[in-house]
Protein backbone atom coordinates (compact mmCIF):
# COMPACT_ATOMS: atom_id res chain seq x y z
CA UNK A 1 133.93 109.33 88.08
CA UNK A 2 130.58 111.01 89.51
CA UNK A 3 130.13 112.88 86.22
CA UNK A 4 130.40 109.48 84.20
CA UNK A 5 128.30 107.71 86.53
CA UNK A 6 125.38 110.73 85.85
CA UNK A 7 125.61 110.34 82.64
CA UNK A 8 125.44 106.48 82.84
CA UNK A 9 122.25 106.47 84.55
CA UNK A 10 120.90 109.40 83.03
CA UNK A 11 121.38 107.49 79.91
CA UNK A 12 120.00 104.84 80.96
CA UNK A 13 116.89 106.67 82.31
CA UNK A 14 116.59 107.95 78.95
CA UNK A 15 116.41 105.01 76.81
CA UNK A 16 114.31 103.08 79.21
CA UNK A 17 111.67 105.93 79.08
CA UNK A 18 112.35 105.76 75.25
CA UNK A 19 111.16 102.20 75.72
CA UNK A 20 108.41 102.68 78.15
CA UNK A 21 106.68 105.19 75.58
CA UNK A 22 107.56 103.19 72.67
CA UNK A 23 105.72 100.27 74.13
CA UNK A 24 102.73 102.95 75.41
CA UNK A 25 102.31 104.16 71.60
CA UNK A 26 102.52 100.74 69.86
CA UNK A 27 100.05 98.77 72.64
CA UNK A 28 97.91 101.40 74.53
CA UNK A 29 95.65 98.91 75.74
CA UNK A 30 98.04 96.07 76.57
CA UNK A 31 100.54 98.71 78.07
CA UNK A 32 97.40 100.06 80.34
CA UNK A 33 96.38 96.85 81.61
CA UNK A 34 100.29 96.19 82.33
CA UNK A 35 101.02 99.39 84.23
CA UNK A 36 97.51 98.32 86.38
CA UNK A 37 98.73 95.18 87.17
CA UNK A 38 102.02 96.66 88.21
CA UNK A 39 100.60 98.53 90.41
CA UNK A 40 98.15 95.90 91.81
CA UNK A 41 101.13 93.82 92.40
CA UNK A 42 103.16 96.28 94.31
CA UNK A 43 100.00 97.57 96.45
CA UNK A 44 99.25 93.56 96.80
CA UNK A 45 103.23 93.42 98.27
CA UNK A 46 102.32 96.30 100.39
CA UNK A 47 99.31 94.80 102.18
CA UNK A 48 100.75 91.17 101.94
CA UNK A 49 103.92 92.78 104.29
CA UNK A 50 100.71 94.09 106.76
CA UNK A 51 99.26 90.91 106.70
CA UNK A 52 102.68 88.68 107.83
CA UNK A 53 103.68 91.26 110.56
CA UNK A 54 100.24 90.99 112.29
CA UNK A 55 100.01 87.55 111.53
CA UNK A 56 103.67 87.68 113.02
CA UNK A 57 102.45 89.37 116.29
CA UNK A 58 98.36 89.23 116.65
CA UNK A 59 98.26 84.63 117.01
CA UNK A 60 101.15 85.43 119.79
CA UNK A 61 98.89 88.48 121.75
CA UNK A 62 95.98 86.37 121.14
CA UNK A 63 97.45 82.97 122.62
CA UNK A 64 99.37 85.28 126.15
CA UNK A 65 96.20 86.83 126.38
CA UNK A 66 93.16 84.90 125.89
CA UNK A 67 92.43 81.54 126.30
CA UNK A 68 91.07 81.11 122.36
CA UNK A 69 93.96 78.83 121.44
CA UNK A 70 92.67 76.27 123.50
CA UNK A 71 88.97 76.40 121.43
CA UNK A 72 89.26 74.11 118.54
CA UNK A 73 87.70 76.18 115.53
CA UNK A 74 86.64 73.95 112.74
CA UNK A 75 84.13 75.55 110.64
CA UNK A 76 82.40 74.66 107.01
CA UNK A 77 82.69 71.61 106.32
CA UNK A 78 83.48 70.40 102.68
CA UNK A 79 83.20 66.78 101.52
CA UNK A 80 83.76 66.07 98.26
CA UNK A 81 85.22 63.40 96.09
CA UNK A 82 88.52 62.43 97.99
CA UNK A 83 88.45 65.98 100.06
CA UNK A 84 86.76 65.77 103.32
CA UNK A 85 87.97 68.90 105.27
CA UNK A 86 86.96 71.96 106.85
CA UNK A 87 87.23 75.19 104.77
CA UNK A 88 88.85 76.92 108.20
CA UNK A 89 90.67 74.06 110.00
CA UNK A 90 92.26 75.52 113.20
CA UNK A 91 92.99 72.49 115.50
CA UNK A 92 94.13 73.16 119.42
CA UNK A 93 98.19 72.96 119.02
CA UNK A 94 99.10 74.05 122.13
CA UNK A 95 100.69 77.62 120.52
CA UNK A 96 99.50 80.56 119.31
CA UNK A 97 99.23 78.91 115.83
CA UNK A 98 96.22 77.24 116.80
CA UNK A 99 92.40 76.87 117.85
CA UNK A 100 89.95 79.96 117.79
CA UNK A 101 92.98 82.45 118.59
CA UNK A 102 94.39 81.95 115.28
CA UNK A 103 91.44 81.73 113.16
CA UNK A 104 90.24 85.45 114.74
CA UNK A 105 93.76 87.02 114.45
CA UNK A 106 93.67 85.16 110.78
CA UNK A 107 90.13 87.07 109.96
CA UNK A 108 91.17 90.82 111.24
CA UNK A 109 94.71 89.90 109.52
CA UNK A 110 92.23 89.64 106.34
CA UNK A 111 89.49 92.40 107.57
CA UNK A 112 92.31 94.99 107.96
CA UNK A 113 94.34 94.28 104.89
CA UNK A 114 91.63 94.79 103.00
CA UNK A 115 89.96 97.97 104.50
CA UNK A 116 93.85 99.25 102.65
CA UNK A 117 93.42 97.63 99.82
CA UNK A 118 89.79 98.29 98.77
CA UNK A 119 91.10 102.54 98.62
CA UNK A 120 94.28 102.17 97.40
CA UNK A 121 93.38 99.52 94.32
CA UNK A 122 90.19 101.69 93.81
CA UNK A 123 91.75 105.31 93.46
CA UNK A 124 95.03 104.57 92.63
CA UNK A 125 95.58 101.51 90.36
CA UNK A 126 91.86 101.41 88.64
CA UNK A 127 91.77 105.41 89.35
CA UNK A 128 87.74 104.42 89.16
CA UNK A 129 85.02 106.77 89.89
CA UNK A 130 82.19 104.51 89.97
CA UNK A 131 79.55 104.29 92.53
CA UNK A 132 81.44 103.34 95.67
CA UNK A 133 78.36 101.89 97.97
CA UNK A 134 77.97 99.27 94.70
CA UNK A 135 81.60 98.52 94.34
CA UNK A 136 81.74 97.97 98.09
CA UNK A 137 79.00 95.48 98.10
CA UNK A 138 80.90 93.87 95.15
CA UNK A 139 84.19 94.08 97.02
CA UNK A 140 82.82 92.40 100.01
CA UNK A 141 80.98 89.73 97.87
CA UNK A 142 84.71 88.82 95.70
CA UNK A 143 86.49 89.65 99.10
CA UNK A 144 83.96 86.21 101.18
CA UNK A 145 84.08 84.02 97.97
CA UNK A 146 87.72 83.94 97.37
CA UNK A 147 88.66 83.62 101.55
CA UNK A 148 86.78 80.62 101.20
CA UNK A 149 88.40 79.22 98.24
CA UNK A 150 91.89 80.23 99.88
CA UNK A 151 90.91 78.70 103.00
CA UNK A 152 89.81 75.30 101.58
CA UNK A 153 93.11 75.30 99.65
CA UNK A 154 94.76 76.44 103.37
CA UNK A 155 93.01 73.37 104.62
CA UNK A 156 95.07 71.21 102.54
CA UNK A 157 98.53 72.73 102.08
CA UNK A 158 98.79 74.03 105.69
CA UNK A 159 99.03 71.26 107.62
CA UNK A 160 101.91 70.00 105.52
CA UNK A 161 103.60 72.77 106.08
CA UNK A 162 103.30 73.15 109.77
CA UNK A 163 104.90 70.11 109.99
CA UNK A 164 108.04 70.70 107.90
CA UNK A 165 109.05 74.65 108.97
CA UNK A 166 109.29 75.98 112.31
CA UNK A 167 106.80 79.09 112.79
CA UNK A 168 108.51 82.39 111.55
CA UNK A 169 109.01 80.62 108.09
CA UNK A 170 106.02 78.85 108.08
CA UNK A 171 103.40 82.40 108.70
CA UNK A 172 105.82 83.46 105.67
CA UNK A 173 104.86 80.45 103.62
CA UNK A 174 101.39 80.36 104.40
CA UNK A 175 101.06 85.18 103.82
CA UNK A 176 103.05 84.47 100.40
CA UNK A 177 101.22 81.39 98.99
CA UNK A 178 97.50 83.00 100.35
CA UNK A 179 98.92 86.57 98.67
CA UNK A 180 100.21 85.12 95.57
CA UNK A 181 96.35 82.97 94.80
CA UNK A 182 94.81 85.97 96.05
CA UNK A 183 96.25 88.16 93.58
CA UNK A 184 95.85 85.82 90.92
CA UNK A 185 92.04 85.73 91.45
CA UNK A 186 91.76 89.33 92.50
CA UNK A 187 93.46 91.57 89.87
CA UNK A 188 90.58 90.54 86.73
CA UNK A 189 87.74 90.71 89.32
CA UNK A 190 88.79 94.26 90.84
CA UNK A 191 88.81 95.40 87.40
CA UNK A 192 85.00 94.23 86.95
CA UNK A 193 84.43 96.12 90.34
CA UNK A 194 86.46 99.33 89.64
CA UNK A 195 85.52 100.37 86.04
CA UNK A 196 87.00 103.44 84.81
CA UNK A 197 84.62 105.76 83.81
């Protein structure tokens, strides 16, 4: 039984890698960029997993030990058309899922998942070599400009869900829908930043 199970999956190995390389030889480019964004996603899974455990923990320290929850924090506002909102809308609730506590455990959520993903994306999915004070200033540029446009969209999807899911679900929601735009909009501009050389 083992020995027929080996050579199952050792068959199995083989003809996938048959596949893999077949793919590889007939689109090198396609099969590059594809093997990239593999690896963007499951780095992106990695730090998205960071991101919900703090976000898990940090609004709950934040709320037992400081008295930010009770600050509303409301800040850029953005009125346009029929959307008249705040691009970081964090209302008093009462619970650590509120006010300034949430917005600062939100941010160094953000900071720190990003201080991992600026290495790992650079050296090990772009492998780039480029000059890393430049790609840094880049990275910190994309990294503002795309919070904000996740926020606003936050702004309007959030509250809709707080309502409908009680909080462990909900910071689930909220780290999956924010990771899933994020990599969206991230994976074509990291490969502007990280150029191979």
């Amino acid at each position: 039984m083992i020995n027929e199970r080996n050579f199952f999956m050792s068959a199995t190995h083989l003809i996938f890698t048959n596949k893999v390389e077949s793919f590889k030889n007939k689109h090198p480019k396609l099969s590059k960029v594809l093997f990239q964004f593999i690896k963007f996603y499951l780095f992106s899974l990695l730090v998205t997993l960071v991101q919900y455990l703090m976000l898990t923990f940090l609004p709950e320290l934040l709320y037992q030990y400081t008295k930010w929850s009770e600050i509303p924090c409301q800040l850029l506002h953005i009125r346009v058309g029929f959307i008249d909102t705040y691009v970081f809308d964090f209302p008093v609730t009462g619970d650590a899922t509120g006010g300034m506590g949430y917005f600062i455990a939100f941010a160094t959520t953000l900071f720190i998942a990003q201080c991992i993903n600026f290495p790992v994306q650079r050296n090990i999915t772009f492998k780039s070599k480029g000059n890393i004070g430049y790609q840094i200033l880049w990275y910190v540029i994309a990294f503002f400009m795309i919070t904000i446009v996740c926020s606003l969209l936050m702004s309007i999807y959030v509250p809709l869900l707080k309502d409908l899911m009680p909080v462990a679900v909900y910071n689930i929601v909220i780290t999956v829908v924010n990771g899933g735009i994020q990599m969206v909009i991230y994976f074509p501009i990291l490969k502007l930043i990280f150029p191979e050389e």
